[in-house]
Each structure stands twice: as C-alpha cells, then as structure tokens.
PDB file of N, CA and C in Angstrom:
ATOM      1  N   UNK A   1      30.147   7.942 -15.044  1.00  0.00           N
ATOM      2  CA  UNK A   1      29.438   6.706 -15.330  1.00  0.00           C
ATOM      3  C   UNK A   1      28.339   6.525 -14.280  1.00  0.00           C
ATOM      4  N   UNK A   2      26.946   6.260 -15.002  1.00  0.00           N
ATOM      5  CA  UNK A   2      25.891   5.926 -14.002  1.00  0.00           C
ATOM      6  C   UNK A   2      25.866   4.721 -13.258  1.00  0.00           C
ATOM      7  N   UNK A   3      25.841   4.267 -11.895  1.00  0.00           N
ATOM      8  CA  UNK A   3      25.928   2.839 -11.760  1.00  0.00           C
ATOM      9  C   UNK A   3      24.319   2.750 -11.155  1.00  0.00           C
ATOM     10  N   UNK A   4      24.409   1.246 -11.308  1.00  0.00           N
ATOM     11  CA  UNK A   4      22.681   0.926 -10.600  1.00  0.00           C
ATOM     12  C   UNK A   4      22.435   1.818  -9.484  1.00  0.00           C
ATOM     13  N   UNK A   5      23.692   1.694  -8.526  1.00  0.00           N
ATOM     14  CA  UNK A   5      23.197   2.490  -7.087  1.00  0.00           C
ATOM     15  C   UNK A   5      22.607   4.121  -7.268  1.00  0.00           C
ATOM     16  N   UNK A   6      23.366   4.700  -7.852  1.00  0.00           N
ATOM     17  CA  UNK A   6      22.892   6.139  -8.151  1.00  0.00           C
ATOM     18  C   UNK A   6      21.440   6.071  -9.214  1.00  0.00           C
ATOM     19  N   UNK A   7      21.213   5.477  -9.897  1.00  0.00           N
ATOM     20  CA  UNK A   7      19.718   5.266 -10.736  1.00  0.00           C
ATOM     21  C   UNK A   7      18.741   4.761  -9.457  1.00  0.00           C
ATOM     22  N   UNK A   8      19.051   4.137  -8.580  1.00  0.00           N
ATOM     23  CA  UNK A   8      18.027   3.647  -7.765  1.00  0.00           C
ATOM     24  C   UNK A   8      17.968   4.927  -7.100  1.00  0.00           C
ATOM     25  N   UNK A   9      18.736   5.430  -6.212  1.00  0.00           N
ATOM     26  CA  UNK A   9      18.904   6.333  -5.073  1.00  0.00           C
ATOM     27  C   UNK A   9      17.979   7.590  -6.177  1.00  0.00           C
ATOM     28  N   UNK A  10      18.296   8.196  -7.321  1.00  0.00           N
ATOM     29  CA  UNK A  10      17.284   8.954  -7.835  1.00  0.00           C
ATOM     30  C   UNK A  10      15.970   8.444  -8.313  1.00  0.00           C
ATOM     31  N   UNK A  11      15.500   7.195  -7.934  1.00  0.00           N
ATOM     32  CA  UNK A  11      14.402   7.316  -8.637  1.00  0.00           C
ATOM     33  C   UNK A  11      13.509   5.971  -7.291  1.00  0.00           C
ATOM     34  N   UNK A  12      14.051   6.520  -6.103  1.00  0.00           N
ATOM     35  CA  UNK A  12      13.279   5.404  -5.187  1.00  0.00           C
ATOM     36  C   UNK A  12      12.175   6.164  -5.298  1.00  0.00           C
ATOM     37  N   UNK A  13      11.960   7.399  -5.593  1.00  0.00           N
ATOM     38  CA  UNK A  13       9.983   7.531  -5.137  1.00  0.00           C
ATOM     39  C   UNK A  13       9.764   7.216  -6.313  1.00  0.00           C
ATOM     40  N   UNK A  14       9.861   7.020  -7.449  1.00  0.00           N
ATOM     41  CA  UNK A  14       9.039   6.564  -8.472  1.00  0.00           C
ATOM     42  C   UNK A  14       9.419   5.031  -7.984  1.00  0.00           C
ATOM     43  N   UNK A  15      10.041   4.263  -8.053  1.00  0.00           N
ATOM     44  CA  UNK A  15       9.414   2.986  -7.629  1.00  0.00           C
ATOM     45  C   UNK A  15       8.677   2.206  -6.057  1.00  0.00           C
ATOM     46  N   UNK A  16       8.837   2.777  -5.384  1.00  0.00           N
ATOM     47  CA  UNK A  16       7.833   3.592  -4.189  1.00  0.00           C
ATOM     48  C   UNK A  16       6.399   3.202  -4.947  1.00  0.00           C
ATOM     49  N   UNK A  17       6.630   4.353  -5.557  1.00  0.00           N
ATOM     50  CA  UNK A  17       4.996   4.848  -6.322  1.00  0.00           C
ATOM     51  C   UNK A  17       4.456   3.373  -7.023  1.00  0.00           C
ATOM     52  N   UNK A  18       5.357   2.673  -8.500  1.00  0.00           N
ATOM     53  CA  UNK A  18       4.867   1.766  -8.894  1.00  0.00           C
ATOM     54  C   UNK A  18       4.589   0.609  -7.499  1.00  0.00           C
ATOM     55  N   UNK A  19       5.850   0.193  -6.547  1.00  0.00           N
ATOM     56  CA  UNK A  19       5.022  -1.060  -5.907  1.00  0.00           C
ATOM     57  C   UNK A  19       3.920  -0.596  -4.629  1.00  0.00           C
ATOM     58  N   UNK A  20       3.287   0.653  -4.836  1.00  0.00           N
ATOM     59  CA  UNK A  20       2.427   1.110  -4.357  1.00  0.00           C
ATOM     60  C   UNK A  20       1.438   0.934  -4.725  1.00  0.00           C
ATOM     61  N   UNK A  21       1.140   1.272  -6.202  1.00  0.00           N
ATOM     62  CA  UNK A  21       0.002   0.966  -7.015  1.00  0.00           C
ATOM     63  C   UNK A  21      -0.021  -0.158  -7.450  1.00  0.00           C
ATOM     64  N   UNK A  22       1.182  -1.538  -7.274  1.00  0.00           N
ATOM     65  CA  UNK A  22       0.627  -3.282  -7.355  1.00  0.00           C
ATOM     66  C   UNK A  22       0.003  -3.279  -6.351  1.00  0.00           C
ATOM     67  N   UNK A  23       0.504  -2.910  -4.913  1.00  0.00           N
ATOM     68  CA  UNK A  23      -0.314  -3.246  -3.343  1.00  0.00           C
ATOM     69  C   UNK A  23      -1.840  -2.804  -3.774  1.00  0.00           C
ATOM     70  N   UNK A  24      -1.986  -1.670  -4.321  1.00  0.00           N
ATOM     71  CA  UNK A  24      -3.223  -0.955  -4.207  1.00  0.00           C
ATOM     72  C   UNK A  24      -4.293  -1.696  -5.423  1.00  0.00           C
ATOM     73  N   UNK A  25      -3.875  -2.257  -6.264  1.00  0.00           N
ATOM     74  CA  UNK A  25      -4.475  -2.774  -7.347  1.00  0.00           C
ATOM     75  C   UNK A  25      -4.595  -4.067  -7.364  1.00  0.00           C
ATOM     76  N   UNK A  26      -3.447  -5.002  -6.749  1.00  0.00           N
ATOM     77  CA  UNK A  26      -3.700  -6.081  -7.023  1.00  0.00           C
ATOM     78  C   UNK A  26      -2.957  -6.914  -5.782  1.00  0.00           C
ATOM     79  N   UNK A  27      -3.480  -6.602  -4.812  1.00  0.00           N
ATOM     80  CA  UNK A  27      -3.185  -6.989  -3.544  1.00  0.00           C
ATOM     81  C   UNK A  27      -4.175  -8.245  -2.814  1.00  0.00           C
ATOM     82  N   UNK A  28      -4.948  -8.902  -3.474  1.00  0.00           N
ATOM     83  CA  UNK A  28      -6.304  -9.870  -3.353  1.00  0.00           C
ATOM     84  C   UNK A  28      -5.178 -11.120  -3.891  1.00  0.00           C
ATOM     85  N   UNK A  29      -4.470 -10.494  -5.405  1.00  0.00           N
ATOM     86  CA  UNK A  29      -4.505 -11.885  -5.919  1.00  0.00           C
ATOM     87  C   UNK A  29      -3.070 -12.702  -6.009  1.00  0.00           C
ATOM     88  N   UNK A  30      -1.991 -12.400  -5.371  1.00  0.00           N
ATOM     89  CA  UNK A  30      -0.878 -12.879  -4.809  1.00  0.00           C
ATOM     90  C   UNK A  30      -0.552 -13.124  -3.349  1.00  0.00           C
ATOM     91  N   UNK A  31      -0.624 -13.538  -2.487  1.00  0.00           N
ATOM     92  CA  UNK A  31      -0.042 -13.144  -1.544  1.00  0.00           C
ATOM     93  C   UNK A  31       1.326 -12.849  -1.136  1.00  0.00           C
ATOM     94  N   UNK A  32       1.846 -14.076  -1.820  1.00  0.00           N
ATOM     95  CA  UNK A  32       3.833 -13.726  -1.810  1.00  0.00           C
ATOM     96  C   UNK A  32       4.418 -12.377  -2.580  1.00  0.00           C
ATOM     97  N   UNK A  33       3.697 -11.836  -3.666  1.00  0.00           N
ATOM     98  CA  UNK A  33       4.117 -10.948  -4.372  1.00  0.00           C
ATOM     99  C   UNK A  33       3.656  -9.830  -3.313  1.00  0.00           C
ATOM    100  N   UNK A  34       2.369 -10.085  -2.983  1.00  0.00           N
ATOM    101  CA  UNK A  34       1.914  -8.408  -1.733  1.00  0.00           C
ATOM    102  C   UNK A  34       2.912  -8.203  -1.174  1.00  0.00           C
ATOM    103  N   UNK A  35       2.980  -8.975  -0.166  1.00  0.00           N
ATOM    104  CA  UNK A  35       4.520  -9.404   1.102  1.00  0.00           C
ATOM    105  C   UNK A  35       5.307  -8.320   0.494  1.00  0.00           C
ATOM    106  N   UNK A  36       6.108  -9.088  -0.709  1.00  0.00           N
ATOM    107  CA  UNK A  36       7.501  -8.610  -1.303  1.00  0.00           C
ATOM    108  C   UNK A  36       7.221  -6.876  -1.553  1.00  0.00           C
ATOM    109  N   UNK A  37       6.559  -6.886  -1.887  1.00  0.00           N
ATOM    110  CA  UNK A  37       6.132  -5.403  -2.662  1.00  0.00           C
ATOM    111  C   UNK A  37       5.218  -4.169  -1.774  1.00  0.00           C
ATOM    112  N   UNK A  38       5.068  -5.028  -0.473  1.00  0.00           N
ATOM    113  CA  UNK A  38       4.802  -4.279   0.692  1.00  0.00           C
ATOM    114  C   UNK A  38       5.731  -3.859   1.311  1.00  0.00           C
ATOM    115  N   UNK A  39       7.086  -4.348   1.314  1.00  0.00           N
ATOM    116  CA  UNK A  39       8.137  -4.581   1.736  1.00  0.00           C
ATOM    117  C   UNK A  39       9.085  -3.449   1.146  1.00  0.00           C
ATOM    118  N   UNK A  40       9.099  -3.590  -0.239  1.00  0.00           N
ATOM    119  CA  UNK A  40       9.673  -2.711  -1.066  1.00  0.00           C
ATOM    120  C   UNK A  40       9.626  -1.385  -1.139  1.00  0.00           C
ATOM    121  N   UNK A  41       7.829  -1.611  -1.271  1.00  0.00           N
ATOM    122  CA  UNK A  41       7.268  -0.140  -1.043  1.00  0.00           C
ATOM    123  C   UNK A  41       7.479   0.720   0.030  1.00  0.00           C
ATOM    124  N   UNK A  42       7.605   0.217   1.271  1.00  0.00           N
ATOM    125  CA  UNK A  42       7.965   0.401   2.437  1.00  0.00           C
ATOM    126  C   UNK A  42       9.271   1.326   2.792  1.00  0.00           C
ATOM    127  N   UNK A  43      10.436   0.481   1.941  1.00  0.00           N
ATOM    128  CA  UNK A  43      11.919   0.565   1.964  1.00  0.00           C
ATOM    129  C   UNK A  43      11.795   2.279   0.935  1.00  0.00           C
ATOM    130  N   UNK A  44      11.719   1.560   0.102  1.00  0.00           N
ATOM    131  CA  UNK A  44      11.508   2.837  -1.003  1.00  0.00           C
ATOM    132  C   UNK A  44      11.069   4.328  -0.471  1.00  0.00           C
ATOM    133  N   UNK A  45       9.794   3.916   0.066  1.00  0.00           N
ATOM    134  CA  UNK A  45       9.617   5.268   0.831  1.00  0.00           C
ATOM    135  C   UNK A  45      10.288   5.727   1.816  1.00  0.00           C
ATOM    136  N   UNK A  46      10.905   4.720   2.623  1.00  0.00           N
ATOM    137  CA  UNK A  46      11.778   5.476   3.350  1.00  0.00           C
ATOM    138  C   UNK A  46      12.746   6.226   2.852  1.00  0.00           C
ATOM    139  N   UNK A  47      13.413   5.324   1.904  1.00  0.00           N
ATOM    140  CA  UNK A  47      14.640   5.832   1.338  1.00  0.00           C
ATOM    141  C   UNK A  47      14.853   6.865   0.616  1.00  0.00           C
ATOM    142  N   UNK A  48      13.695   7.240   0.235  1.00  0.00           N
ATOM    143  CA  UNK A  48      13.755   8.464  -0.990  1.00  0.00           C
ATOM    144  C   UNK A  48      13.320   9.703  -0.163  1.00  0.00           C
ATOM    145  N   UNK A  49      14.228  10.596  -0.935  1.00  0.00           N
ATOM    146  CA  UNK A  49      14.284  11.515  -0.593  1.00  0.00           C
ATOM    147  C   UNK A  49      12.896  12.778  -0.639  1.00  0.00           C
ATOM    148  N   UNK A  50      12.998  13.615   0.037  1.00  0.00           N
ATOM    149  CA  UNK A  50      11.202  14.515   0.040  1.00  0.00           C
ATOM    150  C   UNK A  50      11.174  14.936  -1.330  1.00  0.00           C
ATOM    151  N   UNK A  51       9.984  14.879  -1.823  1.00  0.00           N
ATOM    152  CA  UNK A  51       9.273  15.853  -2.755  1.00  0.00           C
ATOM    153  C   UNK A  51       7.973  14.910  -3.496  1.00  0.00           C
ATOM    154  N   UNK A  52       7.769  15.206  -4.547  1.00  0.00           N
ATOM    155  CA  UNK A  52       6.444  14.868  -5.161  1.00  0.00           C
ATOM    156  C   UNK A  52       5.949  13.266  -5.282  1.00  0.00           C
ATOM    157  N   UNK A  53       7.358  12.792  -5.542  1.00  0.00           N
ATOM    158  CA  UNK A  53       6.747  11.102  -5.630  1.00  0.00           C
ATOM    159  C   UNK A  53       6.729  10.576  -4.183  1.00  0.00           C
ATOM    160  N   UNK A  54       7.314  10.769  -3.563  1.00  0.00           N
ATOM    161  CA  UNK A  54       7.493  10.240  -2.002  1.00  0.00           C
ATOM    162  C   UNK A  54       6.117  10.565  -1.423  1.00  0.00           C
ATOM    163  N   UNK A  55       5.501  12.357  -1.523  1.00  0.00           N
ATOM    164  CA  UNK A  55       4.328  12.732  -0.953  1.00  0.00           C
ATOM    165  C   UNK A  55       2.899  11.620  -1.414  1.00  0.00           C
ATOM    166  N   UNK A  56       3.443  10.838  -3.136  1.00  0.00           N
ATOM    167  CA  UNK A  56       2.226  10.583  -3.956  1.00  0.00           C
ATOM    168  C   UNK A  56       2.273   9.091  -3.443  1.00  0.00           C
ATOM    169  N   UNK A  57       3.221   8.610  -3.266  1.00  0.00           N
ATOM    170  CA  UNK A  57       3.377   7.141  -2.900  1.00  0.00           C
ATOM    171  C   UNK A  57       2.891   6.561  -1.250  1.00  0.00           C
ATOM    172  N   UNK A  58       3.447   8.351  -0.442  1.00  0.00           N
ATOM    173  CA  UNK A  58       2.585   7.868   0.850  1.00  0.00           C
ATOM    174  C   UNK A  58       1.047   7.759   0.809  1.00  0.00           C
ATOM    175  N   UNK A  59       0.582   8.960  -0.028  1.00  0.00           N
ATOM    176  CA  UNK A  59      -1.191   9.079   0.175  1.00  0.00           C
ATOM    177  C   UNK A  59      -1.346   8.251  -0.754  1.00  0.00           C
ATOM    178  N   UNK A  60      -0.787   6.694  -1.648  1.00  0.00           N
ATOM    179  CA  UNK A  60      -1.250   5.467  -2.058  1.00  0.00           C
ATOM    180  C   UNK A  60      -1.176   4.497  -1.027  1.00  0.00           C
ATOM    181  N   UNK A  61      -0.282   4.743  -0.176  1.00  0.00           N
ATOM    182  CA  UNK A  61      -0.244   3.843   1.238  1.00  0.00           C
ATOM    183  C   UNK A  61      -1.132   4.266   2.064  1.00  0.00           C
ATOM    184  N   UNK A  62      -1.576   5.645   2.534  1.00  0.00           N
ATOM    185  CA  UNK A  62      -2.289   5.695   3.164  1.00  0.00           C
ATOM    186  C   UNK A  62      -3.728   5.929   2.959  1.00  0.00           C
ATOM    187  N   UNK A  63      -4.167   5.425   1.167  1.00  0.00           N
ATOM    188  CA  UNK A  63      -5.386   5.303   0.868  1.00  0.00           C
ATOM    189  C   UNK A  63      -5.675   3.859   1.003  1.00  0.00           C
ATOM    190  N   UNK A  64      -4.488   2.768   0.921  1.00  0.00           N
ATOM    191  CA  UNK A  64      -4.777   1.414   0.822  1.00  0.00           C
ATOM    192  C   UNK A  64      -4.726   1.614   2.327  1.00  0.00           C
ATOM    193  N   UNK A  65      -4.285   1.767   3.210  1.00  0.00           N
ATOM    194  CA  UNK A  65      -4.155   1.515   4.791  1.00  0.00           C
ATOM    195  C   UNK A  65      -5.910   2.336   5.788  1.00  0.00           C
ATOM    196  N   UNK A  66      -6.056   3.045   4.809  1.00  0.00           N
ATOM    197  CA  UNK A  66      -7.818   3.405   5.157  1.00  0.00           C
ATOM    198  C   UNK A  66      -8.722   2.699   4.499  1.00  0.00           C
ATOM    199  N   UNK A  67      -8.760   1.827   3.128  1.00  0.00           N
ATOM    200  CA  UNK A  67      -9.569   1.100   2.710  1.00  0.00           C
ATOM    201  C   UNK A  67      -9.417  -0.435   3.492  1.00  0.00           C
ATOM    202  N   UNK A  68      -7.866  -1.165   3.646  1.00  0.00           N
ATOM    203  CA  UNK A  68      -8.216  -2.035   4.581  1.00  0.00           C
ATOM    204  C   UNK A  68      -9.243  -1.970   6.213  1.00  0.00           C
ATOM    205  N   UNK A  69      -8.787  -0.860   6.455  1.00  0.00           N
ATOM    206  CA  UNK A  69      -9.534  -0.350   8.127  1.00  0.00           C
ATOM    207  C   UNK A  69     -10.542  -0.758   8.276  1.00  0.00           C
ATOM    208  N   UNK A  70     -11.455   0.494   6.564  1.00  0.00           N
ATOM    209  CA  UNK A  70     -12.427   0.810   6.505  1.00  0.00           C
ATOM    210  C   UNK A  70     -13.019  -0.437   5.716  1.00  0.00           C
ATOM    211  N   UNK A  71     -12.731  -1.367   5.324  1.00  0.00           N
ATOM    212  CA  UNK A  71     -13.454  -2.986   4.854  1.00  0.00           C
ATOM    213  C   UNK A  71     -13.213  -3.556   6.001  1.00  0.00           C
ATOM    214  N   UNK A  72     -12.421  -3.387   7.487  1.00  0.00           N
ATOM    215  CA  UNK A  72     -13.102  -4.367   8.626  1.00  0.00           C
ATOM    216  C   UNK A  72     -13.676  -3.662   9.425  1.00  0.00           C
ATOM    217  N   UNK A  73     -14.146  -2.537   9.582  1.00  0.00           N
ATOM    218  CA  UNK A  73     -14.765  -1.824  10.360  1.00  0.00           C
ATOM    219  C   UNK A  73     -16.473  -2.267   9.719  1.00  0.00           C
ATOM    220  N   UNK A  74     -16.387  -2.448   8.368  1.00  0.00           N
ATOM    221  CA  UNK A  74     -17.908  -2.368   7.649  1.00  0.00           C
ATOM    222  C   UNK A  74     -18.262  -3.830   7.621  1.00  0.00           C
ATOM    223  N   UNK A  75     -17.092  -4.957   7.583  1.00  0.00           N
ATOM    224  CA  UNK A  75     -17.396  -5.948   8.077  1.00  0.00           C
ATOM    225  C   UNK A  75     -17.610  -6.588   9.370  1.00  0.00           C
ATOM    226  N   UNK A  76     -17.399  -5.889  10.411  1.00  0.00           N
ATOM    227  CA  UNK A  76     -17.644  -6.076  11.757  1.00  0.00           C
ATOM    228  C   UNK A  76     -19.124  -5.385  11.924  1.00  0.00           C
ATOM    229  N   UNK A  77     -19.391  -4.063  11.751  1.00  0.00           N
ATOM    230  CA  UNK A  77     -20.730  -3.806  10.991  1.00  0.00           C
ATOM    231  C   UNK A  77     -21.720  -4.328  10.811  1.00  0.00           C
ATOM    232  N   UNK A  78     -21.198  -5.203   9.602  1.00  0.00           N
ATOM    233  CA  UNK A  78     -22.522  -5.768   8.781  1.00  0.00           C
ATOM    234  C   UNK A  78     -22.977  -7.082   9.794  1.00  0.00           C
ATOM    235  N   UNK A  79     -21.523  -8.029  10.133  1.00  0.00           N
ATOM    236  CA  UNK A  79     -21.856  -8.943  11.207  1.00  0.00           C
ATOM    237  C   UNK A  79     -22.523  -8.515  12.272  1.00  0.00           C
ATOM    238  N   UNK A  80     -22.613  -7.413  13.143  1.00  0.00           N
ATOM    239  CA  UNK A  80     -23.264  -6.984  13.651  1.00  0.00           C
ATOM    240  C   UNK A  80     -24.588  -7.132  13.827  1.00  0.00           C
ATOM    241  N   UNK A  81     -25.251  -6.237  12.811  1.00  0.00           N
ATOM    242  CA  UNK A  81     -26.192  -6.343  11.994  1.00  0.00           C
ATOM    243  C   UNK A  81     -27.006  -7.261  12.165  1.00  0.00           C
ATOM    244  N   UNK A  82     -26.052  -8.285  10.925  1.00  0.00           N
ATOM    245  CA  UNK A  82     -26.555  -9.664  10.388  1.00  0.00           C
ATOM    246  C   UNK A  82     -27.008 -10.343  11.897  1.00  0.00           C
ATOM    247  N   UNK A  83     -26.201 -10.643  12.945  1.00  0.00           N
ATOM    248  CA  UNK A  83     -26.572 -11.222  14.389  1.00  0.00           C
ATOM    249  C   UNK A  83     -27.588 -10.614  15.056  1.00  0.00           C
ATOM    250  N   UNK A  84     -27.984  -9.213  15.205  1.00  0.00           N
ATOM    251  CA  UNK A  84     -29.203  -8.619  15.528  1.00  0.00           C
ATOM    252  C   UNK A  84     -30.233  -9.357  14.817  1.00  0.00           C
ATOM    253  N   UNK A  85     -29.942  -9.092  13.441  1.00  0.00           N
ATOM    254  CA  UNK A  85     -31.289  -9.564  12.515  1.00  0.00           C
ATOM    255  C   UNK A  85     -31.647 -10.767  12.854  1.00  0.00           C
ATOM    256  N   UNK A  86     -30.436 -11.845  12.964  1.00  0.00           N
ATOM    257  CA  UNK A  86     -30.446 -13.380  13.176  1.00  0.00           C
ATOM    258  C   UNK A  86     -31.650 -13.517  14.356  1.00  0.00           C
ATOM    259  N   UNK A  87     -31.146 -12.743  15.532  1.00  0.00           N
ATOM    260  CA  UNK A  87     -31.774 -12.592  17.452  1.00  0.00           C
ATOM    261  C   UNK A  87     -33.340 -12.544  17.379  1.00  0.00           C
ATOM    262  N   UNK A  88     -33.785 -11.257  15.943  1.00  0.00           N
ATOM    263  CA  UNK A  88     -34.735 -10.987  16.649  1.00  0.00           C
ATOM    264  C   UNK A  88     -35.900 -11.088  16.074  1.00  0.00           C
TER     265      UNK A  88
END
C-alpha cells in the first residue's frame, strides 16, 4: 500500500520543481504565498534525492537568485546614473 509519505519522498524534486516555477513566475504578486513556497521549495530540494529534477529545480533557484541580484545591481546603477545626471 502507497501511503502519502512514500508518494512525497518519490516525487520531492518534482514538487521542488513546481514551487520553483510559482517563485520564478509569480513571485511580484503574493507575498504570503512567495514566503510559503520559498520555503517549500527550499525543503523539497533538500529533501530529494540527486538526479534530474533536483539538478532542474536548483538552476530555477539559481536563475531566480541571479535575476533578483542582477535587478539590484541595475537598480543601484541606474540610480547612480540618474544622480550624476541630476549633479551635472
């Protein structure tokens, strides 16, 4: 008999993967749901075991964790910028 625990334990990198791709898609327009599902995603990846979904779910974390960086690096940037332009 299958119980929940053994369906989860085989299939944490696929849900890994899905609350990877809510963070990555729609992470602007909840905040309590991000939290939860940052959280999840988090757990999940730890928990699951190596191979293809675990590898696919980290490089969705670590494409959302270089696009946050890389939107305050370009916003510190542009402020930059913008205050030069303001000066001179």
């Amino acid at each position: 008999m299958n119980s929940k625990g053994t369906f989860m334990r085989k299939y944490y990198g696929l849900f890994s993967l899905i609350f990877s791709f809510y963070i990555f898609f729609f992470y602007k327009f909840e905040e309590t749901l991000t939290i939860i599902a940052l959280f999840f995603a988090f757990y999940y990846w730890f928990e699951a075991p190596r191979g293809n979904f675990k590898i696919v779910s980290g490089l969705v974390l670590g494409a959302l964790l270089l696009i946050v960086v890389g939107v305050i690096i370009i916003a510190v940037i542009a402020g930059l910028a913008l205050r030069s332009l303001h000066y001179n």
